[in-house]
C-alpha atoms as a PDB file:
ATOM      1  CA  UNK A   1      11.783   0.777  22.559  1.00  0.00           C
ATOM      2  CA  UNK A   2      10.026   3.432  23.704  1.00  0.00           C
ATOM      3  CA  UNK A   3       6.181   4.075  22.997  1.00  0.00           C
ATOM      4  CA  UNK A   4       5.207   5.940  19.874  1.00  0.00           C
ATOM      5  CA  UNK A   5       3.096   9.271  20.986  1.00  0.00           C
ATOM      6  CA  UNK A   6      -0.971   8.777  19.993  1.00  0.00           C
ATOM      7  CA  UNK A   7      -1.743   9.752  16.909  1.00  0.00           C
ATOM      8  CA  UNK A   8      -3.548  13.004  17.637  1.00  0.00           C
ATOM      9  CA  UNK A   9      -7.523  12.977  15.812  1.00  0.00           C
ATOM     10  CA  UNK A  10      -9.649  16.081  14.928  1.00  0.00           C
ATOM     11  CA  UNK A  11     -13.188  16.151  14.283  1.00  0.00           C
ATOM     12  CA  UNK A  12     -15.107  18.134  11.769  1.00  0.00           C
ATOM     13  CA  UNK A  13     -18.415  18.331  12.960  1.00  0.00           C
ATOM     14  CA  UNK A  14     -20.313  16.854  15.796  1.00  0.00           C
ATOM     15  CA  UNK A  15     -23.765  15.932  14.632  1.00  0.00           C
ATOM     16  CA  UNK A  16     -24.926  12.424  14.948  1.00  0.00           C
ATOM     17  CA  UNK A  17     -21.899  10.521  14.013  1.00  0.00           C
ATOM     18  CA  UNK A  18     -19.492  13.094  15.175  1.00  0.00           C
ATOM     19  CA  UNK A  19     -20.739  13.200  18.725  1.00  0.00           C
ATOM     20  CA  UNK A  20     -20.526   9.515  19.205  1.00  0.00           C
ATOM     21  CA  UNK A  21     -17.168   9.282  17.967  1.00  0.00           C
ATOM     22  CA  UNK A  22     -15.862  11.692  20.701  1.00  0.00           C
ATOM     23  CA  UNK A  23     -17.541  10.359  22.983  1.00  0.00           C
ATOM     24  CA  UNK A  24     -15.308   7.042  22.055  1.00  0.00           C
ATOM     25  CA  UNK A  25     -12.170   8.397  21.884  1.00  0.00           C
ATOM     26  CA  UNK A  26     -12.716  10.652  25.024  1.00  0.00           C
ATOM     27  CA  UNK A  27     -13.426   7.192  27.035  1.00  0.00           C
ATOM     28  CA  UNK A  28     -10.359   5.887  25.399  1.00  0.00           C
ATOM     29  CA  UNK A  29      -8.694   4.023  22.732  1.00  0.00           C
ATOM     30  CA  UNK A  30      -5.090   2.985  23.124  1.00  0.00           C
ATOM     31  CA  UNK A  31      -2.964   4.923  20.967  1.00  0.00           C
ATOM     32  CA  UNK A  32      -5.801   7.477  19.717  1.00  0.00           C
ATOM     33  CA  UNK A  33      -6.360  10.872  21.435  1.00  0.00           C
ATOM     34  CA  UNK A  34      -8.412  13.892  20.437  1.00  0.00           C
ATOM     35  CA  UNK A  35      -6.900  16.252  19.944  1.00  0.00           C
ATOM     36  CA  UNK A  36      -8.816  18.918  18.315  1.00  0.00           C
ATOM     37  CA  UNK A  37     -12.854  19.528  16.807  1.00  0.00           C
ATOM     38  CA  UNK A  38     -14.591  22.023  14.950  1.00  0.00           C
ATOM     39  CA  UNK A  39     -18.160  23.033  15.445  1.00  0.00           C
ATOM     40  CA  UNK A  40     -20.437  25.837  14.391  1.00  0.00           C
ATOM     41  CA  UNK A  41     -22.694  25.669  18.116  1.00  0.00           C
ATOM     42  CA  UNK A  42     -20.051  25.177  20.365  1.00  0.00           C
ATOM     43  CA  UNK A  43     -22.839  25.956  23.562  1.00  0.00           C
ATOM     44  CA  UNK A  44     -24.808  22.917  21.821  1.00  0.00           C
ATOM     45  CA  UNK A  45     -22.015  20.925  21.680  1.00  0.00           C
ATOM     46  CA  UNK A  46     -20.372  21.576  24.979  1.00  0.00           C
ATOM     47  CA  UNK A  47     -24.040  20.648  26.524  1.00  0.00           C
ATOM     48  CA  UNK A  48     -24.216  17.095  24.714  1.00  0.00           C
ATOM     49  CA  UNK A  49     -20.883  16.578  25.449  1.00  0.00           C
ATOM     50  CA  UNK A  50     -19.103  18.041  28.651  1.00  0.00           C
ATOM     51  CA  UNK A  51     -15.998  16.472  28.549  1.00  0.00           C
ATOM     52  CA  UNK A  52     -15.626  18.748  25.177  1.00  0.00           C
ATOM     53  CA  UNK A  53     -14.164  21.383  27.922  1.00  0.00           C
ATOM     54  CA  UNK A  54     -10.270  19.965  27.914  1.00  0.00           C
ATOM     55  CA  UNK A  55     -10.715  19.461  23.504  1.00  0.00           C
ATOM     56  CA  UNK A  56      -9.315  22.221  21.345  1.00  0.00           C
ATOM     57  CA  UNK A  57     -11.725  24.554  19.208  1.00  0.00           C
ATOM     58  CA  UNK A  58     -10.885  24.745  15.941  1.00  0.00           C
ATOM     59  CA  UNK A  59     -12.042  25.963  12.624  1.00  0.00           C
ATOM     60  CA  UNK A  60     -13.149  22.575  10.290  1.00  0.00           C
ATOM     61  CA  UNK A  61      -9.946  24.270   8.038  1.00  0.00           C
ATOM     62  CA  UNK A  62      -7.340  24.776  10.465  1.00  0.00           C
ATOM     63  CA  UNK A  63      -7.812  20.717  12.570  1.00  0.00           C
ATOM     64  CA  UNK A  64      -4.751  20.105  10.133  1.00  0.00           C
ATOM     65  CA  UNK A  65      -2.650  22.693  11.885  1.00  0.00           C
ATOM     66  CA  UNK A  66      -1.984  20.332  15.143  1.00  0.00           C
ATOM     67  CA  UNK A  67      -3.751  16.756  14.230  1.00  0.00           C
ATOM     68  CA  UNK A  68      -2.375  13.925  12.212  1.00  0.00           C
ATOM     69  CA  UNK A  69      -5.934  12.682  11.236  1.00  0.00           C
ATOM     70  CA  UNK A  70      -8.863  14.696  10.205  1.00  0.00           C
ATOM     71  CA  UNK A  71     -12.172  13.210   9.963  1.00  0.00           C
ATOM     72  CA  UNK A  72     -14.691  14.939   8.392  1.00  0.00           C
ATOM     73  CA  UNK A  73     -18.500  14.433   9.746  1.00  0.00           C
ATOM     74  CA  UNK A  74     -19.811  17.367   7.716  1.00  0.00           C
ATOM     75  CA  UNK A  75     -22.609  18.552   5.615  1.00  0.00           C
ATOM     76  CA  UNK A  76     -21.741  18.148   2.110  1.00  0.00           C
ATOM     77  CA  UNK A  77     -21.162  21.804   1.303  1.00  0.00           C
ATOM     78  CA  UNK A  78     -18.597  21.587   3.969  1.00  0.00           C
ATOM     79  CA  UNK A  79     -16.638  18.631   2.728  1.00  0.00           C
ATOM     80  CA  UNK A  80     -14.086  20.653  -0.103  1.00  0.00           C
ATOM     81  CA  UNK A  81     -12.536  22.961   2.126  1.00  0.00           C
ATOM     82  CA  UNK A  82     -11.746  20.826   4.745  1.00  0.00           C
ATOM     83  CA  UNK A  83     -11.091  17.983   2.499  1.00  0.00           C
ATOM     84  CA  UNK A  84      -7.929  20.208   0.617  1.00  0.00           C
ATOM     85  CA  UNK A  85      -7.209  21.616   4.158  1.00  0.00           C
ATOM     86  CA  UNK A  86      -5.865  18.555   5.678  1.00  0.00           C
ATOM     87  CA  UNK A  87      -4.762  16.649   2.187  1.00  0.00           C
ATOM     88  CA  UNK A  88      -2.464  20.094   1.307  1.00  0.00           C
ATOM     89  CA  UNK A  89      -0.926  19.744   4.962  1.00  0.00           C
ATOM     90  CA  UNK A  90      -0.090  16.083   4.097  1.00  0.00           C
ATOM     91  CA  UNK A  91      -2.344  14.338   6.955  1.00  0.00           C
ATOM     92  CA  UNK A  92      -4.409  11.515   6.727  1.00  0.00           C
ATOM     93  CA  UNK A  93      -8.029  12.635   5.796  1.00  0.00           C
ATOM     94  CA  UNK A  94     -11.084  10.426   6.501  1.00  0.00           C
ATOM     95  CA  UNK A  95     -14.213  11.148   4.759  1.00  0.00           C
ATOM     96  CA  UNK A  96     -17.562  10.263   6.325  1.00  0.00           C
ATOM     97  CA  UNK A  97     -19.045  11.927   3.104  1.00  0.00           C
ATOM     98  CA  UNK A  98     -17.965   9.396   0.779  1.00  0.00           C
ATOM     99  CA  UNK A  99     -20.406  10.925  -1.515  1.00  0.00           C
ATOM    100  CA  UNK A 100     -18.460  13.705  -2.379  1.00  0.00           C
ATOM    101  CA  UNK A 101     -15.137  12.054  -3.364  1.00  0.00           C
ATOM    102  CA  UNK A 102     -17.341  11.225  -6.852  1.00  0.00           C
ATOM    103  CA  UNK A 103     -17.490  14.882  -6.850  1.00  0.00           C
ATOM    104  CA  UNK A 104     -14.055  15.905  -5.977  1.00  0.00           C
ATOM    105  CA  UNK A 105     -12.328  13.200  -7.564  1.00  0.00           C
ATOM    106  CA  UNK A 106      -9.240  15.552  -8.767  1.00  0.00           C
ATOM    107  CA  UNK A 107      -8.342  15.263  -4.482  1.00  0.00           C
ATOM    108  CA  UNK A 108      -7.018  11.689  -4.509  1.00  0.00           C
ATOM    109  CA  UNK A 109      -4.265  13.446  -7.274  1.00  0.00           C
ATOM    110  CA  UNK A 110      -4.137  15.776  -4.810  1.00  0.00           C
ATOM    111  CA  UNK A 111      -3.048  13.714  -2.204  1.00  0.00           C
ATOM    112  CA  UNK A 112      -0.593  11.748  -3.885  1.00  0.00           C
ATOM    113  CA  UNK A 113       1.210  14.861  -4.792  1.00  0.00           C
ATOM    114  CA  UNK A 114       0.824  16.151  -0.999  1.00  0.00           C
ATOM    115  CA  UNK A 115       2.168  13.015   0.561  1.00  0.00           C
ATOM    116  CA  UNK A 116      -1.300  12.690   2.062  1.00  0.00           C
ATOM    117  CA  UNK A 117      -4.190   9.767   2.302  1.00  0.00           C
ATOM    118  CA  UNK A 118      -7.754   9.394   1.996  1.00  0.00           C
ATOM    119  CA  UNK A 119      -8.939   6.586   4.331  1.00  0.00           C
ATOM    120  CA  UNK A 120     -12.408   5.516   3.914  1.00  0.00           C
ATOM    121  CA  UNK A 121     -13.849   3.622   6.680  1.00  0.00           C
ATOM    122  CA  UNK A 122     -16.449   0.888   5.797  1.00  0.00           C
ATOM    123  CA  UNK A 123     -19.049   2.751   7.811  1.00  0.00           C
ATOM    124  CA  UNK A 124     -22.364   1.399   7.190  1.00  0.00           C
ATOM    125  CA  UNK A 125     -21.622  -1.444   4.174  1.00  0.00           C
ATOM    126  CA  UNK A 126     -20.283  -5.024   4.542  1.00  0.00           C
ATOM    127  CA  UNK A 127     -17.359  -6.856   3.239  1.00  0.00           C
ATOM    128  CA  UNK A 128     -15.574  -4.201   1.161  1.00  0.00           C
ATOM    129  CA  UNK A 129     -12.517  -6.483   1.889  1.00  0.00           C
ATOM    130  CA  UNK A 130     -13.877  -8.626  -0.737  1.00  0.00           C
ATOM    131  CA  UNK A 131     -14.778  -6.420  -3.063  1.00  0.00           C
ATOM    132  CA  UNK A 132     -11.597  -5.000  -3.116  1.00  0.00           C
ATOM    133  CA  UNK A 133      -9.806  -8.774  -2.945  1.00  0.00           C
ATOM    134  CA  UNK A 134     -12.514  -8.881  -6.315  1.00  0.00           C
ATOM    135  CA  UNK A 135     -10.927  -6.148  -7.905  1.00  0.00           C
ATOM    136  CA  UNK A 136      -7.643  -7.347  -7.747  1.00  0.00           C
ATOM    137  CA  UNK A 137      -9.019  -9.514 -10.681  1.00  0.00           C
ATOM    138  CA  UNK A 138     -11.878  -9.186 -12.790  1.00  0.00           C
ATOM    139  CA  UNK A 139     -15.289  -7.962 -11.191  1.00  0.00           C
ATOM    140  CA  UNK A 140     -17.935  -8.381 -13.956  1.00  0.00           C
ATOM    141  CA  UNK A 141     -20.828  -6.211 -12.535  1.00  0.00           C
ATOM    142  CA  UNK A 142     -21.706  -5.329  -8.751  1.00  0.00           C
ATOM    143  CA  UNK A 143     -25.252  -4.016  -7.813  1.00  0.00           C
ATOM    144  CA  UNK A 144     -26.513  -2.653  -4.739  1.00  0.00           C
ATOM    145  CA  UNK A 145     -30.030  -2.462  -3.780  1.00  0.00           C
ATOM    146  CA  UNK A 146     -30.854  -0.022  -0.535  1.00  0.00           C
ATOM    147  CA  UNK A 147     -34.081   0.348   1.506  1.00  0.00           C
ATOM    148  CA  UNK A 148     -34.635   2.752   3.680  1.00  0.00           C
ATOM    149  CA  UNK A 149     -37.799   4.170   5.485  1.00  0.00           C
ATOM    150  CA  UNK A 150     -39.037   7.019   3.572  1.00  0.00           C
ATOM    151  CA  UNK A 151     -38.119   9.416   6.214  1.00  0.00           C
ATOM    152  CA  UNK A 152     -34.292   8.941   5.705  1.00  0.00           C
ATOM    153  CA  UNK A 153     -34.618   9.624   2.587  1.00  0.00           C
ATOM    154  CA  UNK A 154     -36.992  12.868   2.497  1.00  0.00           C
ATOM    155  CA  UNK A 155     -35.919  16.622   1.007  1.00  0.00           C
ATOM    156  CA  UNK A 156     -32.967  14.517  -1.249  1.00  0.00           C
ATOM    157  CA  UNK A 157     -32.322  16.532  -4.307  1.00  0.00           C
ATOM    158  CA  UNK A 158     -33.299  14.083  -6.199  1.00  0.00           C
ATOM    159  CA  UNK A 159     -37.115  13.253  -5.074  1.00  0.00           C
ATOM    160  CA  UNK A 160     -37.507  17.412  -5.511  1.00  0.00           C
ATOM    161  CA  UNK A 161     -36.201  17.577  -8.863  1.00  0.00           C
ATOM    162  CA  UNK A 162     -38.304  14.740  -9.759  1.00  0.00           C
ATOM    163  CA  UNK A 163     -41.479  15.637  -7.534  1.00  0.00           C
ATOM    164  CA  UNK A 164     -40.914  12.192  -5.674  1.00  0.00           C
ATOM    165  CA  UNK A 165     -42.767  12.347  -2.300  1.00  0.00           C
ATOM    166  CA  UNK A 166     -42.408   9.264  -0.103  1.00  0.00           C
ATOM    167  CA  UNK A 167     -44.745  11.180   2.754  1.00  0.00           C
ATOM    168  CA  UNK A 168     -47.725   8.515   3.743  1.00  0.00           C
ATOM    169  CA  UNK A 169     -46.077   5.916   1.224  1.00  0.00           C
ATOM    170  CA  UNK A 170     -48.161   2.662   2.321  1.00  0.00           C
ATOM    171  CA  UNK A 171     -45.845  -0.061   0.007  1.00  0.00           C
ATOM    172  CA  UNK A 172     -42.538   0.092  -1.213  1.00  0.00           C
ATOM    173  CA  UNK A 173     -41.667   2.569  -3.632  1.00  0.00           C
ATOM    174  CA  UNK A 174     -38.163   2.241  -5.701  1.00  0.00           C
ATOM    175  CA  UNK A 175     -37.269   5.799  -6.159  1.00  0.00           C
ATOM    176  CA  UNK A 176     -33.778   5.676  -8.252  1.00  0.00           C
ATOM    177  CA  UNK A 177     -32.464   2.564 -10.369  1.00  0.00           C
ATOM    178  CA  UNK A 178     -28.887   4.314 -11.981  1.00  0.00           C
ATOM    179  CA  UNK A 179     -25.426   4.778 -11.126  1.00  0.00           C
ATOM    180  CA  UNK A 180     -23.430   4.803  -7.918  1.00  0.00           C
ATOM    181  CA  UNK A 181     -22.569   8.069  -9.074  1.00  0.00           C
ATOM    182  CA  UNK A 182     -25.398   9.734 -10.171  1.00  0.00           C
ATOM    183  CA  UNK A 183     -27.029   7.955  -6.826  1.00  0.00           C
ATOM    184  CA  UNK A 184     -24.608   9.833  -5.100  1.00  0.00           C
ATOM    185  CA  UNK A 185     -24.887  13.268  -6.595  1.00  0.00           C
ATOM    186  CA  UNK A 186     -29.132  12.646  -6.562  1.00  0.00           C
ATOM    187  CA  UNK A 187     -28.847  11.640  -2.632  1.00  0.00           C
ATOM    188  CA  UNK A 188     -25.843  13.024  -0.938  1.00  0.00           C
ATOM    189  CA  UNK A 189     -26.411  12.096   2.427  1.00  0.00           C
ATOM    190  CA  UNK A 190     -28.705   8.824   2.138  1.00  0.00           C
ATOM    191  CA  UNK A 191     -25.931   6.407  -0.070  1.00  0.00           C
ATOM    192  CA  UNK A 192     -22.131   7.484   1.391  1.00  0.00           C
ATOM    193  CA  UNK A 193     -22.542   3.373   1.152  1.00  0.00           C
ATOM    194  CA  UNK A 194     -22.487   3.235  -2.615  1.00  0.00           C
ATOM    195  CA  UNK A 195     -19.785   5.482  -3.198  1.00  0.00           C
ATOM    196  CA  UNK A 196     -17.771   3.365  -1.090  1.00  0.00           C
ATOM    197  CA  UNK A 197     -18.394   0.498  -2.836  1.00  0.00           C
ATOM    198  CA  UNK A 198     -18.132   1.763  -6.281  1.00  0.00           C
ATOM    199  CA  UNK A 199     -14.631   2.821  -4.621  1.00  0.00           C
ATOM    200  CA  UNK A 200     -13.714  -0.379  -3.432  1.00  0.00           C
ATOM    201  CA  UNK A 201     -14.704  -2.041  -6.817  1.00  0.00           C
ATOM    202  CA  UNK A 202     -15.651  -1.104 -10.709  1.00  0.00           C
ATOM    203  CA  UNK A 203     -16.015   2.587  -9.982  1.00  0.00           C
ATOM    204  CA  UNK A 204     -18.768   4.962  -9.959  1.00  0.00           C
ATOM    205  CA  UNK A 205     -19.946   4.880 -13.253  1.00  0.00           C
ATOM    206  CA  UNK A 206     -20.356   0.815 -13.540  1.00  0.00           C
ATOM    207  CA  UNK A 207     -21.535  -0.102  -9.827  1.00  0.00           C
ATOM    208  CA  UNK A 208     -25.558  -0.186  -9.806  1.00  0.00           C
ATOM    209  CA  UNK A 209     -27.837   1.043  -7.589  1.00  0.00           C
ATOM    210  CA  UNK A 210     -31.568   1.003  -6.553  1.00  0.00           C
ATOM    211  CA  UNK A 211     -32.930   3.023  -3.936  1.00  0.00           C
ATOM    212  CA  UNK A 212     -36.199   1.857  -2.615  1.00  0.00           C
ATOM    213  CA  UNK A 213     -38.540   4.232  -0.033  1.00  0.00           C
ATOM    214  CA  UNK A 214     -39.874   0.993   2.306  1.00  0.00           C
ATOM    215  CA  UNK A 215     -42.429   1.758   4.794  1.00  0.00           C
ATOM    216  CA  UNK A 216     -41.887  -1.573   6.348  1.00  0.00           C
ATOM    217  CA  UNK A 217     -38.441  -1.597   7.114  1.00  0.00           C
ATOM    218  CA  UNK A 218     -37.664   0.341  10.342  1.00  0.00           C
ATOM    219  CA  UNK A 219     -33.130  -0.061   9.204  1.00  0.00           C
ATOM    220  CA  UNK A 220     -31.328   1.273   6.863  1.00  0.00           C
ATOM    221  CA  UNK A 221     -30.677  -2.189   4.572  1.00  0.00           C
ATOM    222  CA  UNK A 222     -28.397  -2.457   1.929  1.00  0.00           C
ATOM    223  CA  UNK A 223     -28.178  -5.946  -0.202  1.00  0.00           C
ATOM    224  CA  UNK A 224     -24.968  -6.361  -2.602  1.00  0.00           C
ATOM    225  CA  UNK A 225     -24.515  -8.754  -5.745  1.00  0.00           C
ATOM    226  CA  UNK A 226     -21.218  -8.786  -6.704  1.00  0.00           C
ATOM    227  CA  UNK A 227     -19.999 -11.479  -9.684  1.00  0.00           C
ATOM    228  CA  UNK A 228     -16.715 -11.695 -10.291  1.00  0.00           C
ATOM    229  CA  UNK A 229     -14.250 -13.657 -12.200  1.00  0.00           C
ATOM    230  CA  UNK A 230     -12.967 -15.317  -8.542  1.00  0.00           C
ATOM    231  CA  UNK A 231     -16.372 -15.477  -6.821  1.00  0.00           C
ATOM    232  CA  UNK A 232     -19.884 -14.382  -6.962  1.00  0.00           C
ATOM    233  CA  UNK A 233     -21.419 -12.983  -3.642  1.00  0.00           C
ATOM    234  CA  UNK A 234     -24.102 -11.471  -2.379  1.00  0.00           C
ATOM    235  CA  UNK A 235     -24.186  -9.869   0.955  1.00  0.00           C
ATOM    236  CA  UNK A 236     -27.282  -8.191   3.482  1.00  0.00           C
ATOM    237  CA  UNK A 237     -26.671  -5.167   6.183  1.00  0.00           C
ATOM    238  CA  UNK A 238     -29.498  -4.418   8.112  1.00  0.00           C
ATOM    239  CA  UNK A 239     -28.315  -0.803  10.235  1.00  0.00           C
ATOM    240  CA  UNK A 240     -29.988   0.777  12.763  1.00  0.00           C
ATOM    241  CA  UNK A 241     -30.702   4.616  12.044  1.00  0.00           C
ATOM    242  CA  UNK A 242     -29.153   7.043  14.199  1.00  0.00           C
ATOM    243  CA  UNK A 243     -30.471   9.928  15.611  1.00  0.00           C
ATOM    244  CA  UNK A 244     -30.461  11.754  12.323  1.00  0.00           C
ATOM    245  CA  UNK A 245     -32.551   8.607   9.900  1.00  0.00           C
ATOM    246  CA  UNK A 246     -29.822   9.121   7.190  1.00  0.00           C
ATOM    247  CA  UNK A 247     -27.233   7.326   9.081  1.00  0.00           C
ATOM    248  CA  UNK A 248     -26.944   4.579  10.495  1.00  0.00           C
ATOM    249  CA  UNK A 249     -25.593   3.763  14.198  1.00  0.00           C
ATOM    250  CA  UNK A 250     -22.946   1.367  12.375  1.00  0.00           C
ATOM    251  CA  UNK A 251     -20.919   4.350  11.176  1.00  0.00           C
ATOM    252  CA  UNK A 252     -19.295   5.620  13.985  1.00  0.00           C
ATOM    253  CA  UNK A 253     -17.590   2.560  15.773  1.00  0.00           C
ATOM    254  CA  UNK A 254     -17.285   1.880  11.756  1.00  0.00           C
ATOM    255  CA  UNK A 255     -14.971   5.086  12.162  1.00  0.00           C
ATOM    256  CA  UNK A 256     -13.120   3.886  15.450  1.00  0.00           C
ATOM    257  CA  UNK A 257     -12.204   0.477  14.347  1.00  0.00           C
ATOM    258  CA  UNK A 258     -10.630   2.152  11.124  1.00  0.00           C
ATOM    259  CA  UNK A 259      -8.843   4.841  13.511  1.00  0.00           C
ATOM    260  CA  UNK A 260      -7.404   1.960  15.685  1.00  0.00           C
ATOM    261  CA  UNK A 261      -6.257  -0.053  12.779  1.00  0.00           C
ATOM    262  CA  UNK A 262      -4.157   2.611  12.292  1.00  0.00           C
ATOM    263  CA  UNK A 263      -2.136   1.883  15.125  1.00  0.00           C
ATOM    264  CA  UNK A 264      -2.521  -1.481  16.849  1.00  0.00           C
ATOM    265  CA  UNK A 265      -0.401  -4.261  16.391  1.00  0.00           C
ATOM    266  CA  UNK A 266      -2.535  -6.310  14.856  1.00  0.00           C
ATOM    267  CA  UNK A 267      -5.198  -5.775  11.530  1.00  0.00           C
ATOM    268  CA  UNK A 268      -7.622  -8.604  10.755  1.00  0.00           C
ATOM    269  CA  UNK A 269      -8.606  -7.678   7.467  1.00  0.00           C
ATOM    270  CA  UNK A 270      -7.384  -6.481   4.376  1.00  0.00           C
END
């Protein structure tokens, strides 16, 4: 039988996260090949990454034109249009702003109308595979507590609307205790983790969250209580931050390993 061709990836962005995912699938992963990516500094991005020179330019809306898989690394603004781009062309779309599915919720309709899929990779979180064996029955309540240093989590709508600074904090300061969703809407690009998980399990609405500014934590850590009717568990992540403190260095192979399940012969994990 003769090979199947790769399955041909395009990036949406190449901050942080971005970059190091091209920089992975440029070295090579069987089955996987880059195809296309869209950037607003292509000079900048061309310098960070020379091998950039033999990769397509796209705009973030048009990667669905000639790629099977768009991933979107974008600011939040950003995520929409590129989002309805590749789900209207029928592709497989992979949001790194999890975030913003809780605000564009009417896309997963989308998608099933479109032939399409949304593929969420795990990213920075542990053990959505039992969360979502959970939710196959009945999950009573799931709570997620996050602690970040305060400077991953400064200029977040939600410390200006509430005049929250966490600038010289000298203890830890909880800062939100609510919803995965309004977490979510309040910090867009500090809990893409909750969103998952309120995915993977009860929703946005009934997963809780607490975010806590914590001067003496130098990772992003997230700690998850989840009691259900077939197990109660609680699970720790302790991430290193990335270049930009928001993320952490866990998301991108996070991203690879879900792009390879897609086509190796063998998936551990539901």
């Amino acid at each position: 039988m003769p090979n199947k061709p790769p399955l041909r990836v395009g990036l949406a962005g190449l901050g942080a996260v971005g970059l190091d995912v091209a920089r992975r699938l440029i070295a090579g992963v069987p089955g996987l090949t880059l195809t296309a990516v869209a950037v607003r500094d292509l000079d900048k991005a061309r310098r960070a990454l020379p091998q950039l020179e033999g990769i397509a330019m796209r705009k973030a809306t048009e990667l669905a034109n000639d790629c099977d898989v768009v991933v979107e690394c974008l600011p939040p603004a950003l995520f929409r249009e590129v989002a309805i781009s590749a789900i209207d062309k029928g592709r497989l779309f992979m949001p790194l702003s999890v975030a913003q599915l809780l605000e564009n919720e009417d896309l997963i309709a989308r998608a099933k109308q479109a032939g399409a899929r949304i593929l969420v990779p795990t990213g920075a979180l542990i053990g959505l595979d039992a969360v979502r064996a959970a939710a196959e029955g009945t999950i009573h309540s799931i709570r997620m507590v996050t602690r970040k240093p305060p400077a991953g989590l400064e200029g977040a709508p939600y410390l200006r609307a509430h005049n929250i600074s966490v600038a010289g904090l000298k203890a830890p300061l909880k800062v939100f205790d609510g919803s995965a969703r309004e977490g979510a809407r309040g910090f867009p690009t500090n809990v893409n983790v909750a969103a998952a998980l309120s995915l993977a399990g009860i929703g946005p609405d009934r997963t809780q969250l607490e975010i806590w500014a914590d001067p003496g934590v130098t990772r992003n850590t997230h700690t998850i209580t989840v009691d259900a009717d077939t197990a109660r568990f609680t699970m720790t992540i302790e991430n290193v931050p990335s270049e930009n403190p928001r993320t952490g260095k866990s998301v991108a192979p996070s991203t690879i390993a879900a792009l390879r399940a897609l086509v190796s012969e063998l998936k551990v994990g539901s």
